[in-house]
Structure formats: C-alpha cells, structure tokens
PDB file of N, CA and C in Angstrom:
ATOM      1  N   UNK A   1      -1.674  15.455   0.409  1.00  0.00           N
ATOM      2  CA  UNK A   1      -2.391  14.205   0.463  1.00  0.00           C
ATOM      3  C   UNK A   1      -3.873  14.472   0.177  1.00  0.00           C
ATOM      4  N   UNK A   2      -4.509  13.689  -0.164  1.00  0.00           N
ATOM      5  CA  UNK A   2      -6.108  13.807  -1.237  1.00  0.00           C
ATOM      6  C   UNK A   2      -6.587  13.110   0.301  1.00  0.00           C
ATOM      7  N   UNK A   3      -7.795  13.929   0.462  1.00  0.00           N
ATOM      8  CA  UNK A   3      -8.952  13.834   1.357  1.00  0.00           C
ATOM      9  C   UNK A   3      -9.359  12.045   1.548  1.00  0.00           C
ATOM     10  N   UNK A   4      -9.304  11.378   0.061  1.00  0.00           N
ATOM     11  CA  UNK A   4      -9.607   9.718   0.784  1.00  0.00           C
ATOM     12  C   UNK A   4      -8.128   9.413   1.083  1.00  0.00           C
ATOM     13  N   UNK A   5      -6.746   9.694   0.662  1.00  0.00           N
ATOM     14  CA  UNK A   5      -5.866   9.129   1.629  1.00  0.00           C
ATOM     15  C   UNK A   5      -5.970   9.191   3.007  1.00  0.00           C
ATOM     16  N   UNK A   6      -6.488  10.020   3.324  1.00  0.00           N
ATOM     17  CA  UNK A   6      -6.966  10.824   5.175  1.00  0.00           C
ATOM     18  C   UNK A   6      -7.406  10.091   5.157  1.00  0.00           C
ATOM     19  N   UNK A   7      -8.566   9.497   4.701  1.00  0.00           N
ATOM     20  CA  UNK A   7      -9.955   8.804   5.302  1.00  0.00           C
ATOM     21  C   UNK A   7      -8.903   7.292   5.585  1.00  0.00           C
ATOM     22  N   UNK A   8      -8.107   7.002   4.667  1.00  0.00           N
ATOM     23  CA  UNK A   8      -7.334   5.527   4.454  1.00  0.00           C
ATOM     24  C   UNK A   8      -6.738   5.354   5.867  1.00  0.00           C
ATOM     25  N   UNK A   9      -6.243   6.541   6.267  1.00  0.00           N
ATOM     26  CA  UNK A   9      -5.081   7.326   6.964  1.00  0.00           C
ATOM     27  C   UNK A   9      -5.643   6.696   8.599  1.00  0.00           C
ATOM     28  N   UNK A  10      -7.029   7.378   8.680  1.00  0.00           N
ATOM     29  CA  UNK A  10      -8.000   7.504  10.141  1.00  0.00           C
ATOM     30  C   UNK A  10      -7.992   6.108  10.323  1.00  0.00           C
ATOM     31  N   UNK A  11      -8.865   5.447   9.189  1.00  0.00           N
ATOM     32  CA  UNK A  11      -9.390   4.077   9.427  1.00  0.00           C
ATOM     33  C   UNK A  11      -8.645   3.213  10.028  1.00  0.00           C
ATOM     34  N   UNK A  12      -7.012   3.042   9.317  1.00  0.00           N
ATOM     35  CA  UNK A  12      -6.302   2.681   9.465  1.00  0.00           C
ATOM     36  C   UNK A  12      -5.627   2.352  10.613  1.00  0.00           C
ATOM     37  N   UNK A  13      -5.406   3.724  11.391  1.00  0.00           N
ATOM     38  CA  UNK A  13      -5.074   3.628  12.982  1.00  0.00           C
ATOM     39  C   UNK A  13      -6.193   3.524  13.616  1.00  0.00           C
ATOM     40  N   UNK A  14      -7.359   3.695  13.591  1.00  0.00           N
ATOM     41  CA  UNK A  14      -8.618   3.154  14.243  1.00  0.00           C
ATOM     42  C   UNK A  14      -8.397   1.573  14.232  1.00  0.00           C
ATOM     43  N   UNK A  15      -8.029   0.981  12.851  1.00  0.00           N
ATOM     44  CA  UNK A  15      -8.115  -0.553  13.367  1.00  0.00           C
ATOM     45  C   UNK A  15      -7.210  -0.790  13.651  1.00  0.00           C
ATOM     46  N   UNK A  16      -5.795  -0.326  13.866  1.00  0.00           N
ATOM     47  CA  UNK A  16      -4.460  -0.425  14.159  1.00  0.00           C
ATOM     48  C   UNK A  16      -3.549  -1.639  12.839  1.00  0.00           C
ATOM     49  N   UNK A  17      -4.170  -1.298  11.876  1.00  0.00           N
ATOM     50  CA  UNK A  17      -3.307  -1.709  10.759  1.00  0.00           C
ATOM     51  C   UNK A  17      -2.361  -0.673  10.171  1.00  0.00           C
ATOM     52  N   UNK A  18      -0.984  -1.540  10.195  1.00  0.00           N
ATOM     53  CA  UNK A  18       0.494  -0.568  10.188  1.00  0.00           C
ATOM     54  C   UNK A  18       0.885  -0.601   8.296  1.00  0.00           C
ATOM     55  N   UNK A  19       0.242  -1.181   7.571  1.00  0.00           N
ATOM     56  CA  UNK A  19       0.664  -1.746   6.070  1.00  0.00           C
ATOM     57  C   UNK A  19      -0.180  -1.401   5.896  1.00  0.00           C
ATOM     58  N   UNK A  20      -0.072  -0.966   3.864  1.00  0.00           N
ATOM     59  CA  UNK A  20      -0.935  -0.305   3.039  1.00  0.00           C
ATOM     60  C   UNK A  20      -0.473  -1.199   1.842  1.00  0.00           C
ATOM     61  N   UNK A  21      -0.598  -1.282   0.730  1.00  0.00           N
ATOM     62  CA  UNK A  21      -0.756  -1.892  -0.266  1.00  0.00           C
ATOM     63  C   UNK A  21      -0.917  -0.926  -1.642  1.00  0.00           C
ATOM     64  N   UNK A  22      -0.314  -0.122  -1.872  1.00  0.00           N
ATOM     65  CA  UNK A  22      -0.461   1.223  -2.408  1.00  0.00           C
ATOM     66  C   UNK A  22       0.401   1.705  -3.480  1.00  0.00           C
ATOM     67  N   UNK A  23       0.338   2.211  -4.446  1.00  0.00           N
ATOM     68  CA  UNK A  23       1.369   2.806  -5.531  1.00  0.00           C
ATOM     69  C   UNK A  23       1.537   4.258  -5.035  1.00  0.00           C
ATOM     70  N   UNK A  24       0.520   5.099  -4.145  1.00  0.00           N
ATOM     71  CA  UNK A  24       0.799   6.507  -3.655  1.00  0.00           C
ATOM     72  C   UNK A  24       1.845   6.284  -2.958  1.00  0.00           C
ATOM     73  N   UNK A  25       3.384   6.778  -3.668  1.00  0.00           N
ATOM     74  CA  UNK A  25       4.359   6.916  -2.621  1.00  0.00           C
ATOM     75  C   UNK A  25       4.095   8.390  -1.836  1.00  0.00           C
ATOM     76  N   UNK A  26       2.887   8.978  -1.420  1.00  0.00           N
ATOM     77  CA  UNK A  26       2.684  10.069  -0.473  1.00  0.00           C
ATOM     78  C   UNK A  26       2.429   9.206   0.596  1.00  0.00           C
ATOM     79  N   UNK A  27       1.910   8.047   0.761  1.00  0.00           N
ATOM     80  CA  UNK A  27       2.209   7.287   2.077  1.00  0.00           C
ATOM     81  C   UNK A  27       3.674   6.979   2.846  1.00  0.00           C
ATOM     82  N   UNK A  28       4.767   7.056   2.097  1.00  0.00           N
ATOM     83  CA  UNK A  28       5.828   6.759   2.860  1.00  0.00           C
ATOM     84  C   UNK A  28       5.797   8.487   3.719  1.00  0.00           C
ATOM     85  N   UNK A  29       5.206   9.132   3.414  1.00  0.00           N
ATOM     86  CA  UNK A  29       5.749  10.119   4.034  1.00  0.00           C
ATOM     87  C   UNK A  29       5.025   9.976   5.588  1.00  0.00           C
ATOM     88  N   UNK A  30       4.675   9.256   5.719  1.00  0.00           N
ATOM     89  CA  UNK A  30       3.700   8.696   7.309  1.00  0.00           C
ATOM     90  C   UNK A  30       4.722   7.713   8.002  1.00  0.00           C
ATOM     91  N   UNK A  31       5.383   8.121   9.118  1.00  0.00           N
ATOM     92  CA  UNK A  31       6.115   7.365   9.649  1.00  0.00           C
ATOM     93  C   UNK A  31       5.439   6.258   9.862  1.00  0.00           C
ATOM     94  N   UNK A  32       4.088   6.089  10.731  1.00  0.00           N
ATOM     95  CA  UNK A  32       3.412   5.283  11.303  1.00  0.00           C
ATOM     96  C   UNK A  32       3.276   3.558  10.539  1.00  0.00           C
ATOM     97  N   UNK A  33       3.283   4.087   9.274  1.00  0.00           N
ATOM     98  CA  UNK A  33       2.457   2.573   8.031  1.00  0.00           C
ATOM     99  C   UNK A  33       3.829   2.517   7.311  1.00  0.00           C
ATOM    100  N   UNK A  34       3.654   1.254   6.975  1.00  0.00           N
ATOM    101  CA  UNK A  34       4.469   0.757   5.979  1.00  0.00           C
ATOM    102  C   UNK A  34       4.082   0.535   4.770  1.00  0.00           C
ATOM    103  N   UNK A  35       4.400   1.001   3.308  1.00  0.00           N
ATOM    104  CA  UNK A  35       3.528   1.341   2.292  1.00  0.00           C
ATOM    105  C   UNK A  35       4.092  -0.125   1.539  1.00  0.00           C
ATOM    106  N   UNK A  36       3.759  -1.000   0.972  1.00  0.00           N
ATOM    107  CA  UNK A  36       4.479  -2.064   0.459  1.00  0.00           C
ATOM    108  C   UNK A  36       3.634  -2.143  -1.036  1.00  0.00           C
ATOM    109  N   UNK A  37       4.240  -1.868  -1.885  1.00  0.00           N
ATOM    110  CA  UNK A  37       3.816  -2.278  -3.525  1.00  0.00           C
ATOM    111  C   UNK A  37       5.129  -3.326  -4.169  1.00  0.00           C
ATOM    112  N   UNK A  38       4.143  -4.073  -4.925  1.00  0.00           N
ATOM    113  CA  UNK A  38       4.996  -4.752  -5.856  1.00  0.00           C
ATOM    114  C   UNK A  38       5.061  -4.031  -7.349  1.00  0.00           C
ATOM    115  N   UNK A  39       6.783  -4.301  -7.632  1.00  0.00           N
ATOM    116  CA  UNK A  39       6.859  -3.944  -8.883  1.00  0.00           C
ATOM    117  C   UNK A  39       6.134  -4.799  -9.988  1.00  0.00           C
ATOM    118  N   UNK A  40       5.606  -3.878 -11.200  1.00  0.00           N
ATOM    119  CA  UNK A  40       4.799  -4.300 -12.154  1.00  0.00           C
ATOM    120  C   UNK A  40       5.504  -5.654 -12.440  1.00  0.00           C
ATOM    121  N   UNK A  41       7.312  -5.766 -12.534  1.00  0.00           N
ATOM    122  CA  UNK A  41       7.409  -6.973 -13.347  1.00  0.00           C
ATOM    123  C   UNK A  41       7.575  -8.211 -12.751  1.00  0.00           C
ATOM    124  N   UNK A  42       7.192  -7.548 -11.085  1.00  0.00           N
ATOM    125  CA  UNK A  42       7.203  -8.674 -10.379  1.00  0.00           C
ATOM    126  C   UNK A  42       5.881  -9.854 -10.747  1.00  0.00           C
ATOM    127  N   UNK A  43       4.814  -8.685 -10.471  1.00  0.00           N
ATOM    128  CA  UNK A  43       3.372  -9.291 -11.073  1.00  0.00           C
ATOM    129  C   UNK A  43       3.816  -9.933 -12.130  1.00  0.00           C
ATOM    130  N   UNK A  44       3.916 -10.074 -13.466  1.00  0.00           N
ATOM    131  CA  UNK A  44       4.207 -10.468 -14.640  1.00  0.00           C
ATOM    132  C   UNK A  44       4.506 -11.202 -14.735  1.00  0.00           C
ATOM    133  N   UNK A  45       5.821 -11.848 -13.896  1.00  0.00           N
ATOM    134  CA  UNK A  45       6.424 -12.755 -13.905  1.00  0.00           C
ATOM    135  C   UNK A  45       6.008 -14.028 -12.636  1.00  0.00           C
ATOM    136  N   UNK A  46       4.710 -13.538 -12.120  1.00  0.00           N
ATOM    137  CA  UNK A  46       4.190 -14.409 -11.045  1.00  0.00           C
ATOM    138  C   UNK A  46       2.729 -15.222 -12.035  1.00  0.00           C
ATOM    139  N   UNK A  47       2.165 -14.014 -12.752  1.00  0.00           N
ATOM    140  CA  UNK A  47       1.475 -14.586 -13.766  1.00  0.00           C
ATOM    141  C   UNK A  47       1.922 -15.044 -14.902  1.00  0.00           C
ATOM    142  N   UNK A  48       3.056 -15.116 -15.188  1.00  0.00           N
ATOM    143  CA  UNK A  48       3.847 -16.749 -16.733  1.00  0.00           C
ATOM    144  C   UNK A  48       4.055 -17.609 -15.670  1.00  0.00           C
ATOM    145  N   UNK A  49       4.468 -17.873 -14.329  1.00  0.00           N
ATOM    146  CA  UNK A  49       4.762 -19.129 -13.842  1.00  0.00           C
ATOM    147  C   UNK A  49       3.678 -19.911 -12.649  1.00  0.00           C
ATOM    148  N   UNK A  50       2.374 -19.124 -13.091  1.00  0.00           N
ATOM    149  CA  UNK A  50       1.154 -19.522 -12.368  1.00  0.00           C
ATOM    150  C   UNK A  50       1.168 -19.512 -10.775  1.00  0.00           C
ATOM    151  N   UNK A  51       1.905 -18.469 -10.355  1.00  0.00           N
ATOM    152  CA  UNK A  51       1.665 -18.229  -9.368  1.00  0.00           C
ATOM    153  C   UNK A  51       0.434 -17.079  -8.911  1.00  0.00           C
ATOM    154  N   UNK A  52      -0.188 -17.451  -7.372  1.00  0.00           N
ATOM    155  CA  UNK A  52      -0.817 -16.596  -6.886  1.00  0.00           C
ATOM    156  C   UNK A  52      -0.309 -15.954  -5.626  1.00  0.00           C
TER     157      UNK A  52
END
C-alpha cells in the first residue's frame, strides 16, 4: 500500500468513516472499510440518460 493510502487509511478511522470510493482494489484488503467503485459502464450509461 502507497504511503497516501495510509494517510486515507488514518484519517479515515479518525473520523470513523467505514466507505471509500476508490478504483485501488488494495483497499479491499482492509477488513475495516468498504471499498465501493462503480463500473465505467455504469457511469456511461447514467450520463446518455441524464442522470446524476
């Protein structure tokens, strides 16, 4: 894991936020957080039907 994932890592349980928002699947390896990304064609298909 790269030195700012740590920093992501600290902050994180300092504010007690359990979710990340992340394409580094080296976060699933943290029991603690839940790493949640959307697939690219999910995006894609949220931007042709004007969703936000």
């Amino acid at each position: 894991m790269k030195p700012s994932d740590a920093v992501h890592l600290v902050t994180m349980e300092k504010e007690g936020v359990t979710n990340i928002a992340s394409e580094n699947s080296e976060f699933d390896n943290v029991s603690e957080i839940k790493r949640i990304w959307l697939a690219q064609k999910d995006l894609s298909r949220k931007a042709k039907s004007g969703a936000q």
